[in-house]
Protein backbone atom coordinates (compact mmCIF):
# COMPACT_ATOMS: atom_id res chain seq x y z
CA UNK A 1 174.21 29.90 172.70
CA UNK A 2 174.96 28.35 168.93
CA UNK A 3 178.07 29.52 166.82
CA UNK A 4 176.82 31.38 163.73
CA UNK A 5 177.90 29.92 160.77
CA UNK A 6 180.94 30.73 159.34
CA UNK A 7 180.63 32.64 156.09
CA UNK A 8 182.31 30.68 153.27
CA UNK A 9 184.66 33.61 150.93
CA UNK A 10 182.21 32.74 147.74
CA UNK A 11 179.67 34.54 150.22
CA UNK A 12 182.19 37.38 151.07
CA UNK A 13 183.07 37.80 147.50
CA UNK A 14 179.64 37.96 146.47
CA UNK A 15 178.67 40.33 149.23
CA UNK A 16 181.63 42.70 148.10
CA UNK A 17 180.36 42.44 144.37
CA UNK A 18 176.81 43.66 145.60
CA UNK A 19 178.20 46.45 148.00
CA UNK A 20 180.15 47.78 145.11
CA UNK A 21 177.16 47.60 142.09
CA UNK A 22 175.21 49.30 144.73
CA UNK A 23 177.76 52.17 144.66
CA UNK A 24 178.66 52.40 141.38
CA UNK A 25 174.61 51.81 139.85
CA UNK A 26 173.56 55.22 140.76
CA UNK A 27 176.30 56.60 138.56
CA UNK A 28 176.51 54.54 135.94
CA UNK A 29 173.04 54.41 135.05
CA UNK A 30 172.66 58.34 134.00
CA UNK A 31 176.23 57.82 132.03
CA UNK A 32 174.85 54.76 130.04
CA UNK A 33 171.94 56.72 129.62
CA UNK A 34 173.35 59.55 128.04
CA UNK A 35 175.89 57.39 125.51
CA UNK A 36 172.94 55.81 124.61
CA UNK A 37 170.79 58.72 123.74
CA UNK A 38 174.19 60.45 122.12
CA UNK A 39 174.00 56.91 119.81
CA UNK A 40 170.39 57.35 119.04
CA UNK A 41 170.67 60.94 118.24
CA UNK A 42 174.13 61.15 115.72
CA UNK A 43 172.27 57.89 114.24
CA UNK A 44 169.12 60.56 113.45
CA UNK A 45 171.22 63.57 112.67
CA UNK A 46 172.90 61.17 109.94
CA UNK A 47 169.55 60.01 108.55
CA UNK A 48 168.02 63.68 108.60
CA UNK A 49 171.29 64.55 106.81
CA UNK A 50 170.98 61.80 104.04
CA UNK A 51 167.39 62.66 103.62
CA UNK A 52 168.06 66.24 103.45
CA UNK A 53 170.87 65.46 100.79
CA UNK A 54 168.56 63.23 98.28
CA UNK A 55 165.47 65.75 98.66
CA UNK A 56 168.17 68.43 97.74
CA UNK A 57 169.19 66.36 94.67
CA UNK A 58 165.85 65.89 93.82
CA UNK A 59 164.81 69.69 94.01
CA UNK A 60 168.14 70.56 91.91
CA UNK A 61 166.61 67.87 88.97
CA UNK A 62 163.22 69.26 89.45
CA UNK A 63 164.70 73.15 88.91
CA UNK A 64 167.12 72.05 86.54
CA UNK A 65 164.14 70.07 84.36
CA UNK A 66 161.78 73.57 84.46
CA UNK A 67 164.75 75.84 83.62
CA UNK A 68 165.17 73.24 80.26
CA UNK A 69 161.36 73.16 79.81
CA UNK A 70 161.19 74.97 76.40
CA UNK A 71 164.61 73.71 74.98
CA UNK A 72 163.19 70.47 75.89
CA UNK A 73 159.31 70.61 74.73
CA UNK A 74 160.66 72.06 71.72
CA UNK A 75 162.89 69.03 71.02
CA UNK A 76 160.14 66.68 72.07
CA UNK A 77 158.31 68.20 69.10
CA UNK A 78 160.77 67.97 66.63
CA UNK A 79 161.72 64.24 67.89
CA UNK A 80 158.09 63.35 67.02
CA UNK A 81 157.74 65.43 63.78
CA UNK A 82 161.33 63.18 63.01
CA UNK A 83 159.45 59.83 63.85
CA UNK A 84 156.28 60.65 62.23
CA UNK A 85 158.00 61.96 59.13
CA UNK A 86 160.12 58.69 59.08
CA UNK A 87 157.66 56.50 59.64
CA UNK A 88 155.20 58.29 56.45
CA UNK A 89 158.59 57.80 54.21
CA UNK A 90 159.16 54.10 55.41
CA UNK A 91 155.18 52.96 55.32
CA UNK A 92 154.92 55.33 51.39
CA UNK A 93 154.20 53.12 48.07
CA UNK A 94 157.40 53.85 46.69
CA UNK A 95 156.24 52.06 43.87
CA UNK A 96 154.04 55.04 42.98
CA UNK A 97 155.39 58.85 45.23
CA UNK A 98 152.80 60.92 45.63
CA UNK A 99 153.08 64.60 46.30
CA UNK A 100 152.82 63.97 50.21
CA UNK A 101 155.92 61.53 49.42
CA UNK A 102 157.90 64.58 48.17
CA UNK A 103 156.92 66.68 50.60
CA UNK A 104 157.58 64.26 53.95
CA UNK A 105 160.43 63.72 51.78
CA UNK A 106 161.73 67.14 51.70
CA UNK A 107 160.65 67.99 55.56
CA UNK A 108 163.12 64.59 56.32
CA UNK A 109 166.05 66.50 54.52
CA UNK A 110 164.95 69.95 56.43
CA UNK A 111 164.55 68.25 59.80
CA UNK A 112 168.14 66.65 58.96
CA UNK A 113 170.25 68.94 58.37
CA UNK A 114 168.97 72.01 60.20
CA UNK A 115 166.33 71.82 63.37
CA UNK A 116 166.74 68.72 64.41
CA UNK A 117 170.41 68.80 64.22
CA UNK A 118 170.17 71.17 66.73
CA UNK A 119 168.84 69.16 69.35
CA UNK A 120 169.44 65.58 69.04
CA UNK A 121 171.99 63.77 70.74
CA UNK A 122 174.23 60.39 70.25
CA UNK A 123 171.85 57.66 69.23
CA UNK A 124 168.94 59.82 68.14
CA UNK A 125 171.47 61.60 65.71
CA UNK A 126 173.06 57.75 64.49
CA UNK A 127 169.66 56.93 63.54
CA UNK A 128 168.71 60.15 62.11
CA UNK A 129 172.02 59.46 59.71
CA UNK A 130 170.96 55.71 58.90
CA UNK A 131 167.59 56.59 58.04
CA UNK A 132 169.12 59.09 55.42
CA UNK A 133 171.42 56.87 54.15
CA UNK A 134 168.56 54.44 53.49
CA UNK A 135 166.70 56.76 52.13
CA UNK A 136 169.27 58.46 49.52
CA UNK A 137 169.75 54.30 48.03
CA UNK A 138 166.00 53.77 47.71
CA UNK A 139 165.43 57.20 45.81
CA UNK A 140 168.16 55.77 43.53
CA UNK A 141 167.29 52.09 43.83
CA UNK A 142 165.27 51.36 40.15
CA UNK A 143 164.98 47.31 40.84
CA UNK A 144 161.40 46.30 42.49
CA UNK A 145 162.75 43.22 44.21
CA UNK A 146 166.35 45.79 45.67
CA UNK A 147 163.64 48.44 46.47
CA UNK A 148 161.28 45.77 48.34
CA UNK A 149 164.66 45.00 50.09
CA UNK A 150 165.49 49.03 51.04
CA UNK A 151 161.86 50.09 51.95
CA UNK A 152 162.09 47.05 55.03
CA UNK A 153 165.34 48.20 55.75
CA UNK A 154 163.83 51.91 55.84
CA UNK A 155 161.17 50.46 58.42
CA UNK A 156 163.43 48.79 60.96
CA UNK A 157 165.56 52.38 60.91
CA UNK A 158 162.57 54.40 61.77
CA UNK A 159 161.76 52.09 64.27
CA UNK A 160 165.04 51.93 65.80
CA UNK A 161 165.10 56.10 65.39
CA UNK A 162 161.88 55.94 67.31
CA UNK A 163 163.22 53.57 70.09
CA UNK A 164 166.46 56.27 70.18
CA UNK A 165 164.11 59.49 70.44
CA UNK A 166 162.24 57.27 73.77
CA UNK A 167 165.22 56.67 75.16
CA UNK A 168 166.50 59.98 74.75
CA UNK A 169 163.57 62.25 76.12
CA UNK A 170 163.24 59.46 79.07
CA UNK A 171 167.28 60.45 79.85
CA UNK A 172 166.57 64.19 79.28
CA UNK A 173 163.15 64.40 80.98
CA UNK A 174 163.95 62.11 83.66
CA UNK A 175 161.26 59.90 82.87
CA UNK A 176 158.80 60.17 79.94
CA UNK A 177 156.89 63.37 79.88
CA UNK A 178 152.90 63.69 79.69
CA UNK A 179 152.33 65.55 76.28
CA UNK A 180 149.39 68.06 76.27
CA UNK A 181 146.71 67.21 73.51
């Protein structure tokens, strides 16, 4: 009879690597199993938390927004009365006031220094001060040619108090509000 071949020790070695897998397969695969499915879970826990966070946030603007509502329609009103009123004064021949000049002119000094005062903020109220200070030199401005010079100064401030009152109601409403007509 023939001599079996002699096993070389890569063989042996790679025999003993397989016997051992073998063993050790059955347990490790359940263990990998479960880190895995720990990973994959705590990675969806976090994202449900983080989603549950911004919809909170969210909610908390949306609440905060409809317990403002009538503080805040009521200054959207008075911010536009301010801008229309502004923009009558500035676009007026004040070559020739009429009666609607003095009386735009008089709701500009009442929206001044009481109502509006109450509700504006920062830039709407810087404007709001400009456009009066423009508007007390070209009441007392006599010279066509210095008046010419005031009224376009008068239009670029009610423009930039309009561009203040947008910016403002977009801060304070979150975005710009849909106005009922």
């Amino acid at each position: 009879m023939g001599k079996l071949p002699e096993r070389s020790h890569l063989q042996s070695v790679s025999l003993g690597l397989l016997a051992l897998a073998q063993a050790w397969l059955p347990i490790l695969t359940p263990v990998v199993g479960a880190i895995w499915g720990l990973y994959v879970f705590v990675g969806n826990e976090n994202a449900a938390r983080e989603q549950a966070a911004t919809q909170s946030v969210r909610e908390g603007r949306t609440r905060l927004i409809e317990a403002q509502r009538p503080f805040l329609e009521q200054k959207l009103k008075l911010y536009f009365e301010a801008a229309e009123v502004t923009g009558r004064l500035a676009t007026s021949n004040w070559n020739d006031p009429t009666g609607d000049w003095i009386l735009d002119d008089r709701r500009f000094w009442v929206l001044y220094y009481a109502v509006l005062a109450v509700v504006e903020e920062g830039d709407v109220a810087s404007a709001m001060i400009n456009c009066g200070a423009i508007l007390l030199e070209l009441k007392q401005t006599k010279d066509a040619g210095d008046r010419a010079e005031k009224v376009a100064l008068l239009k670029t401030a009610a423009l930039s108090l309009a561009h203040s009152i947008r910016d403002d109601i977009k801060r304070s409403w979150g975005s710009t509000p849909v106005t009922e007509q």
